[in-house]
PDB file of N, CA and C in Angstrom:
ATOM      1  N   UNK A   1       0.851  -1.191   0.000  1.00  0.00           N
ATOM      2  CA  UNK A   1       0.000   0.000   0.000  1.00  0.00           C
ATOM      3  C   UNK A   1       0.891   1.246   0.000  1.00  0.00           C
ATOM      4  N   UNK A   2       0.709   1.975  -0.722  1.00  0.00           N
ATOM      5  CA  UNK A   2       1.450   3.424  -0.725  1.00  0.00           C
ATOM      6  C   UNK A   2       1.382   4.102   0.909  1.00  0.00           C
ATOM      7  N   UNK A   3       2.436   5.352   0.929  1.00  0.00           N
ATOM      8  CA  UNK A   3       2.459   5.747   2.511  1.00  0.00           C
ATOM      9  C   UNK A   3       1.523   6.500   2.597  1.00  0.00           C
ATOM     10  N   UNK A   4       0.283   7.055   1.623  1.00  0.00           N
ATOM     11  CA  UNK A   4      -0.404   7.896   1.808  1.00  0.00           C
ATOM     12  C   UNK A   4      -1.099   7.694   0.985  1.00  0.00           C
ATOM     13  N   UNK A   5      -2.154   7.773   1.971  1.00  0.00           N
ATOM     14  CA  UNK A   5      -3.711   7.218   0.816  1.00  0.00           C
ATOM     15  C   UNK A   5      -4.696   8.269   1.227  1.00  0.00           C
ATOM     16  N   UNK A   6      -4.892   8.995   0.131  1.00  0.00           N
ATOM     17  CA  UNK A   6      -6.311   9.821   0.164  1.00  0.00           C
ATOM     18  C   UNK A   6      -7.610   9.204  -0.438  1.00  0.00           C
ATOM     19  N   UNK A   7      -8.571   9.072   0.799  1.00  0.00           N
ATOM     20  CA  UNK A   7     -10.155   9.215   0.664  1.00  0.00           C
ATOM     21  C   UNK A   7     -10.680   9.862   0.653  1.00  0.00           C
ATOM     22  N   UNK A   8     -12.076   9.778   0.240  1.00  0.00           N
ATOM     23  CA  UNK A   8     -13.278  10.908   0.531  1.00  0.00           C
ATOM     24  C   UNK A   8     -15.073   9.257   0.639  1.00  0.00           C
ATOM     25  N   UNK A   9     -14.991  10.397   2.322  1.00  0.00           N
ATOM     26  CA  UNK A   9     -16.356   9.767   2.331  1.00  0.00           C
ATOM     27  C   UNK A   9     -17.874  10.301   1.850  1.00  0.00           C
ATOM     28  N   UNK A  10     -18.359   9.263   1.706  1.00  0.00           N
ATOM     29  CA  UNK A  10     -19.494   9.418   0.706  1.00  0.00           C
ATOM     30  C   UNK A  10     -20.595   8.672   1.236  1.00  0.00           C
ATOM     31  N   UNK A  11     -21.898   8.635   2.045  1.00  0.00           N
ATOM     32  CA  UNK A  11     -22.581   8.482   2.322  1.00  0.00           C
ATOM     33  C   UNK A  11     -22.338   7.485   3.392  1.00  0.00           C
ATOM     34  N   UNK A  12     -21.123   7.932   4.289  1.00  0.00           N
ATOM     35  CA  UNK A  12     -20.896   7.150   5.310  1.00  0.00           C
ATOM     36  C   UNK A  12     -20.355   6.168   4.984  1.00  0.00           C
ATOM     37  N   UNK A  13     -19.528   5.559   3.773  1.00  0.00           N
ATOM     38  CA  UNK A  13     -18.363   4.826   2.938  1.00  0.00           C
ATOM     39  C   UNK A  13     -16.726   5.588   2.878  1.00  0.00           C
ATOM     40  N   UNK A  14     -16.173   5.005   3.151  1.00  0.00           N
ATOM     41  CA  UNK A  14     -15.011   5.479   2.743  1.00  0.00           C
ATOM     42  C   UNK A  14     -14.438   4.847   1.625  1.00  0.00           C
ATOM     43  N   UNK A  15     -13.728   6.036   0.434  1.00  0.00           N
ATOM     44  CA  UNK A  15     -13.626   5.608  -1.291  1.00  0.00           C
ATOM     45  C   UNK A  15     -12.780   5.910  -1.242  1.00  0.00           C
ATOM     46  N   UNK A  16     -11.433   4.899  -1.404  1.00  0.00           N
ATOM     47  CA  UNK A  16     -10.088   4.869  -1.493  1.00  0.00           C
ATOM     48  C   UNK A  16     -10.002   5.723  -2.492  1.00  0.00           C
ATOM     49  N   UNK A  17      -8.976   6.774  -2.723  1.00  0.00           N
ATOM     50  CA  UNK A  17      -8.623   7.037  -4.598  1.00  0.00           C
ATOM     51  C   UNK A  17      -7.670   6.141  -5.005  1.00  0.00           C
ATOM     52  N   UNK A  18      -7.818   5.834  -6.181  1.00  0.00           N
ATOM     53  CA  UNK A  18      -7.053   5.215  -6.854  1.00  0.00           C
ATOM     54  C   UNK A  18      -5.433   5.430  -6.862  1.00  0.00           C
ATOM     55  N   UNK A  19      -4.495   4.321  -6.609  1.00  0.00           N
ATOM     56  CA  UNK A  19      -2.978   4.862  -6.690  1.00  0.00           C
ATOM     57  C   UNK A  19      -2.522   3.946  -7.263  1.00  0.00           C
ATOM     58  N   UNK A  20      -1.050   4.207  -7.578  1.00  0.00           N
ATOM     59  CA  UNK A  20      -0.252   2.930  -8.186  1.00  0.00           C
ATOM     60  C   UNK A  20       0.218   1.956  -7.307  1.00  0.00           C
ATOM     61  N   UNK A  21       0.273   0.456  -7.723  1.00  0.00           N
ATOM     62  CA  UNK A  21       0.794  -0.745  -6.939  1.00  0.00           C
ATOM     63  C   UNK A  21       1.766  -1.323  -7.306  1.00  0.00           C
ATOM     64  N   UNK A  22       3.020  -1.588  -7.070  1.00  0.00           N
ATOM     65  CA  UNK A  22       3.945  -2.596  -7.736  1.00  0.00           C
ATOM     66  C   UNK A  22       3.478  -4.056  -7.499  1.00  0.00           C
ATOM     67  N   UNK A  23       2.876  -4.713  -8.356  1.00  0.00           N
ATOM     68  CA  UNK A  23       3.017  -6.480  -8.161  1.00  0.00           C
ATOM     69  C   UNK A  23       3.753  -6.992  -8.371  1.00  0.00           C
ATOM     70  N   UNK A  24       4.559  -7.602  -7.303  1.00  0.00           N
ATOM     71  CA  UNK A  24       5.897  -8.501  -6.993  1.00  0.00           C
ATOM     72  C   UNK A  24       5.899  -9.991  -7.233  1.00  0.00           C
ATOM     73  N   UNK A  25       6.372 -10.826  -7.918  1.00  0.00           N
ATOM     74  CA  UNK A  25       5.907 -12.323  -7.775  1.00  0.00           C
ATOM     75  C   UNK A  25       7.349 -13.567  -8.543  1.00  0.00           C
ATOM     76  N   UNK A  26       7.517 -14.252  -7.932  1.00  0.00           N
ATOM     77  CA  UNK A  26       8.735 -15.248  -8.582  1.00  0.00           C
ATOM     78  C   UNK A  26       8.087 -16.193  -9.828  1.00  0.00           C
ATOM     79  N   UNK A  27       8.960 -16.413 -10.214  1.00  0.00           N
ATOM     80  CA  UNK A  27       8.143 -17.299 -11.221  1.00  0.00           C
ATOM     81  C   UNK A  27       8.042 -18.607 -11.042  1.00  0.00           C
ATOM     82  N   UNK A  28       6.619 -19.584 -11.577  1.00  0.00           N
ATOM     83  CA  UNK A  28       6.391 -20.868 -11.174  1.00  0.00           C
ATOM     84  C   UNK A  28       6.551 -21.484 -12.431  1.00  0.00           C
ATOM     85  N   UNK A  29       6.838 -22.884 -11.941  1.00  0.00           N
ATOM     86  CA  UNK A  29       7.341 -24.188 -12.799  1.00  0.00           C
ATOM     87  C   UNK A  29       6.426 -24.068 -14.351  1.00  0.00           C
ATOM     88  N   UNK A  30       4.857 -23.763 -13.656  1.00  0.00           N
ATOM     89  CA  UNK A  30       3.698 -24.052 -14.975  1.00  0.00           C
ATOM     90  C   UNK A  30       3.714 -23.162 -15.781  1.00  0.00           C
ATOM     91  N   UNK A  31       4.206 -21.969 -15.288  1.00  0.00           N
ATOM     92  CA  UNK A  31       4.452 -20.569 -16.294  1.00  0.00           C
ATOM     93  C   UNK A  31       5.334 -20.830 -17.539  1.00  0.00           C
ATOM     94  N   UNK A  32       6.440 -21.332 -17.422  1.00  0.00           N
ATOM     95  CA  UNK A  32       7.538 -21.828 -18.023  1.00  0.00           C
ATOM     96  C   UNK A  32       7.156 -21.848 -19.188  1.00  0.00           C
ATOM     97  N   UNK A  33       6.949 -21.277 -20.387  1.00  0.00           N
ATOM     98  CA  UNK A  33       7.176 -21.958 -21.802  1.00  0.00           C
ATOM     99  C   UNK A  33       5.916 -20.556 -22.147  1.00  0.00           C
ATOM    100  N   UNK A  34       5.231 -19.594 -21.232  1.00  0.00           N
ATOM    101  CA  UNK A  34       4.081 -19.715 -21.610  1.00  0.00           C
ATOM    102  C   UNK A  34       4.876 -17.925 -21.444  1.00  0.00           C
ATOM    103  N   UNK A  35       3.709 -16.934 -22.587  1.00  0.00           N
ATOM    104  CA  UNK A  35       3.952 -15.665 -22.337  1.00  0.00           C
ATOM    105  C   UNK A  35       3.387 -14.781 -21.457  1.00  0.00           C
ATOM    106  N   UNK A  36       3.930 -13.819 -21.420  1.00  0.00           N
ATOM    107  CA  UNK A  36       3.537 -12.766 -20.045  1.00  0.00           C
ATOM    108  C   UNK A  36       2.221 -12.761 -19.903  1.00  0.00           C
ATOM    109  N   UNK A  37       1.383 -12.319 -21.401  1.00  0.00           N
ATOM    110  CA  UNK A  37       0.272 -11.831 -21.192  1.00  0.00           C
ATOM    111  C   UNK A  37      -0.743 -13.263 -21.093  1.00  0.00           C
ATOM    112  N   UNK A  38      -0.118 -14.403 -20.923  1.00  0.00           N
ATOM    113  CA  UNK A  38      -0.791 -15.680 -20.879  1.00  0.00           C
ATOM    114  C   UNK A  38      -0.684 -16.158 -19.203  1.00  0.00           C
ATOM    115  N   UNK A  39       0.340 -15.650 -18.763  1.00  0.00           N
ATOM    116  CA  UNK A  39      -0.098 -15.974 -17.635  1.00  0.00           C
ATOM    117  C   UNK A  39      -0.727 -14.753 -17.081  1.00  0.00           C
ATOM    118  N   UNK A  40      -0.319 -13.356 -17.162  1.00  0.00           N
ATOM    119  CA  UNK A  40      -1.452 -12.697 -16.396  1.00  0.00           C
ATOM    120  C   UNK A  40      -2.532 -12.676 -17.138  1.00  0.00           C
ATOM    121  N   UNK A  41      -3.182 -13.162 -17.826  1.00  0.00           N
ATOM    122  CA  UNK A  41      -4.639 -13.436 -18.372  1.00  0.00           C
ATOM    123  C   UNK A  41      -4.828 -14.758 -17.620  1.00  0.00           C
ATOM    124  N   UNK A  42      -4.039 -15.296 -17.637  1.00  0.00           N
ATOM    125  CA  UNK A  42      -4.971 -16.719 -16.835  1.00  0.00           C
ATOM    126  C   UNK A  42      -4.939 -17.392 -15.304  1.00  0.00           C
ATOM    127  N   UNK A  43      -3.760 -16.176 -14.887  1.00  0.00           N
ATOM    128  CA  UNK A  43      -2.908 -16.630 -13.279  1.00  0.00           C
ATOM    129  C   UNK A  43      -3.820 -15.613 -12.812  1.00  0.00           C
ATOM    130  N   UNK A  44      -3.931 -13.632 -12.807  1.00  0.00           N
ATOM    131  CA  UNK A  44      -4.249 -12.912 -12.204  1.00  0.00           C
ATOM    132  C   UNK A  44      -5.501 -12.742 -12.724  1.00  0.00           C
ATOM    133  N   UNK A  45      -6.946 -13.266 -12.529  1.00  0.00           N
ATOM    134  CA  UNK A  45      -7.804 -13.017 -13.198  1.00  0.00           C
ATOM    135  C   UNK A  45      -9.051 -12.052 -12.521  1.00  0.00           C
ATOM    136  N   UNK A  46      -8.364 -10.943 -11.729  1.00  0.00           N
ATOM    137  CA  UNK A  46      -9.077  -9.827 -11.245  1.00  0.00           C
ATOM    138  C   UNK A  46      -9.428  -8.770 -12.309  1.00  0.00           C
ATOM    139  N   UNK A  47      -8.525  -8.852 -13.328  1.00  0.00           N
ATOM    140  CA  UNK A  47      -8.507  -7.969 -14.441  1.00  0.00           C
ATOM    141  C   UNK A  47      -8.675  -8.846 -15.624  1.00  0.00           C
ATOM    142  N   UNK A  48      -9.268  -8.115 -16.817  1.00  0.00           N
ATOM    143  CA  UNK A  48      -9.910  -8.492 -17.878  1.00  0.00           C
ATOM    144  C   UNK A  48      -8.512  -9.164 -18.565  1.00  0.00           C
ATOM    145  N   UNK A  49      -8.250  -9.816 -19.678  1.00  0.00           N
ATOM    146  CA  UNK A  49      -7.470 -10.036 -21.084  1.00  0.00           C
ATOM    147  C   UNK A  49      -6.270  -8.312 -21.075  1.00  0.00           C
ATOM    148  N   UNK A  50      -7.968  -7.363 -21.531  1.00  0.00           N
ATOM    149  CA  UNK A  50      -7.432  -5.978 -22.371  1.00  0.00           C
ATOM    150  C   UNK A  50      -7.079  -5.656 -21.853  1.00  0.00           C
ATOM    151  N   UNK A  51      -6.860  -5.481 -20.233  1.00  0.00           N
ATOM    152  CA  UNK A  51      -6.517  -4.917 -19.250  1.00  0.00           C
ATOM    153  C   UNK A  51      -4.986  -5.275 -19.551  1.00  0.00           C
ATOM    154  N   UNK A  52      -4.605  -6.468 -18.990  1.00  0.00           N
ATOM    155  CA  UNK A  52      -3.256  -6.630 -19.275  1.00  0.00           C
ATOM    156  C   UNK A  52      -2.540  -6.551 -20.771  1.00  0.00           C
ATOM    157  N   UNK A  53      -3.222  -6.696 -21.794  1.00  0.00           N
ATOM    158  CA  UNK A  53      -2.801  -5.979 -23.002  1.00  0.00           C
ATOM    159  C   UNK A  53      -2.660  -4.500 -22.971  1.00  0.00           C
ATOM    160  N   UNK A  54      -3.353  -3.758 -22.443  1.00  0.00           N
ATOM    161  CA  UNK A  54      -3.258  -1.805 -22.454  1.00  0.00           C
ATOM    162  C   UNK A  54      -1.620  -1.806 -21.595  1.00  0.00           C
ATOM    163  N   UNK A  55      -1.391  -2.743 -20.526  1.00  0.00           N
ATOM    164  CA  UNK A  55      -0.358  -2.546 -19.400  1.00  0.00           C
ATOM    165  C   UNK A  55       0.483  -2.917 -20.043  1.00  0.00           C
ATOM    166  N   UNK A  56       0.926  -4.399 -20.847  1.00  0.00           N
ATOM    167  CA  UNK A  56       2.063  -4.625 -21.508  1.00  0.00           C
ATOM    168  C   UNK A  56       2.442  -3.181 -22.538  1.00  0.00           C
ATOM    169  N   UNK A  57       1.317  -3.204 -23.330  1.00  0.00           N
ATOM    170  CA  UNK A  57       1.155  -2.076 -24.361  1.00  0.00           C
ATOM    171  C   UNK A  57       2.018  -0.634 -23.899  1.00  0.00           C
ATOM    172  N   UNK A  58       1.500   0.295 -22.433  1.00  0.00           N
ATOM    173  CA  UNK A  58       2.318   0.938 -22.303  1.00  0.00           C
ATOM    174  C   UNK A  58       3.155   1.261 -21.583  1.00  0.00           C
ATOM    175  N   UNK A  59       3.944  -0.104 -21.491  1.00  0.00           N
ATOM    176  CA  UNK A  59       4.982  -0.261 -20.807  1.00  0.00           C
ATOM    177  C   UNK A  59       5.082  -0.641 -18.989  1.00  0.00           C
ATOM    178  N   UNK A  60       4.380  -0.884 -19.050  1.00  0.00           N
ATOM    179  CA  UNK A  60       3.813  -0.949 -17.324  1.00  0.00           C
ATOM    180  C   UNK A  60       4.001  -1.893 -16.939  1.00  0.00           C
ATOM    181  N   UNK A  61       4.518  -2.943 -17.247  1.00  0.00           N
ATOM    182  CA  UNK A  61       4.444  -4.536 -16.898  1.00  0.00           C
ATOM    183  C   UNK A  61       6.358  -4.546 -17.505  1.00  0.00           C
ATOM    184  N   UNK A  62       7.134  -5.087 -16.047  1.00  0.00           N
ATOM    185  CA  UNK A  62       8.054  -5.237 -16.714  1.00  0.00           C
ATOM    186  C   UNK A  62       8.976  -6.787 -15.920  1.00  0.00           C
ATOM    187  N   UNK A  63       9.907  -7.407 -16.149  1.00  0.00           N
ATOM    188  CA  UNK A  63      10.784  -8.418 -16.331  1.00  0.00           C
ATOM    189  C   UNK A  63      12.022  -8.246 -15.391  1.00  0.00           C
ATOM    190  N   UNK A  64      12.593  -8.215 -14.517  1.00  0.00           N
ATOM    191  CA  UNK A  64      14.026  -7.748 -14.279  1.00  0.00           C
ATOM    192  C   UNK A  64      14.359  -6.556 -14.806  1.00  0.00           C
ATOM    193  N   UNK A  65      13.489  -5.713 -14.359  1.00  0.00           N
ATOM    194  CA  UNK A  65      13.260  -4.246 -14.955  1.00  0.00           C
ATOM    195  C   UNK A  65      13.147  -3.744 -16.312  1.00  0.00           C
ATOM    196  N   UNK A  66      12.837  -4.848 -16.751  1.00  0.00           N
ATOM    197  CA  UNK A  66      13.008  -4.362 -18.715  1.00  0.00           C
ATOM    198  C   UNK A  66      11.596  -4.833 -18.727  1.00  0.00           C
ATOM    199  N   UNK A  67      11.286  -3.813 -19.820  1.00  0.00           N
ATOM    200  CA  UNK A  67       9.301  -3.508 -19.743  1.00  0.00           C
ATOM    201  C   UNK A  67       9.442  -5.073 -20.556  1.00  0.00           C
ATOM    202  N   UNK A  68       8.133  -5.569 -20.683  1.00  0.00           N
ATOM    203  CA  UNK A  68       7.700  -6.169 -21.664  1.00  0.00           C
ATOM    204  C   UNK A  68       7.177  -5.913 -22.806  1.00  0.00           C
ATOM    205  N   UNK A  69       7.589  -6.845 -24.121  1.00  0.00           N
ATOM    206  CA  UNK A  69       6.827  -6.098 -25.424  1.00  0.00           C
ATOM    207  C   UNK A  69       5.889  -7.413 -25.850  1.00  0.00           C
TER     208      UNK A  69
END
């Protein structure tokens, strides 16, 4: 979680705003052979396909610090 998170409540809800997250993760045996956008389409499935296509796309998703293409 970032060190500072701004909300605003709204009918007695509190509405995170949106921030950036780094997702951290090692790689597993079944991944092996298979591409980026194949496993986060089929490992992380909180987010759509396009979702992780727009992220590879602009640069947001990266490898041992080298983006993915």
């Amino acid at each position: 979680a970032p060190e500072h998170v701004t909300y605003q409540l709204q009918g007695g809800l509190r509405h995170v705003e949106p921030y950036d997250f780094d997702f951290t993760t090692h790689v597993k045996q079944r991944w092996v052979g298979r591409s980026i956008l194949e496993v986060c389409a089929c490992e992380f499935v909180a987010f759509p396909r396009h979702y992780y296509e727009a992220s590879i796309a602009a640069g947001r998703v990266t490898v041992d610090g080298r983006r993915v293409q």
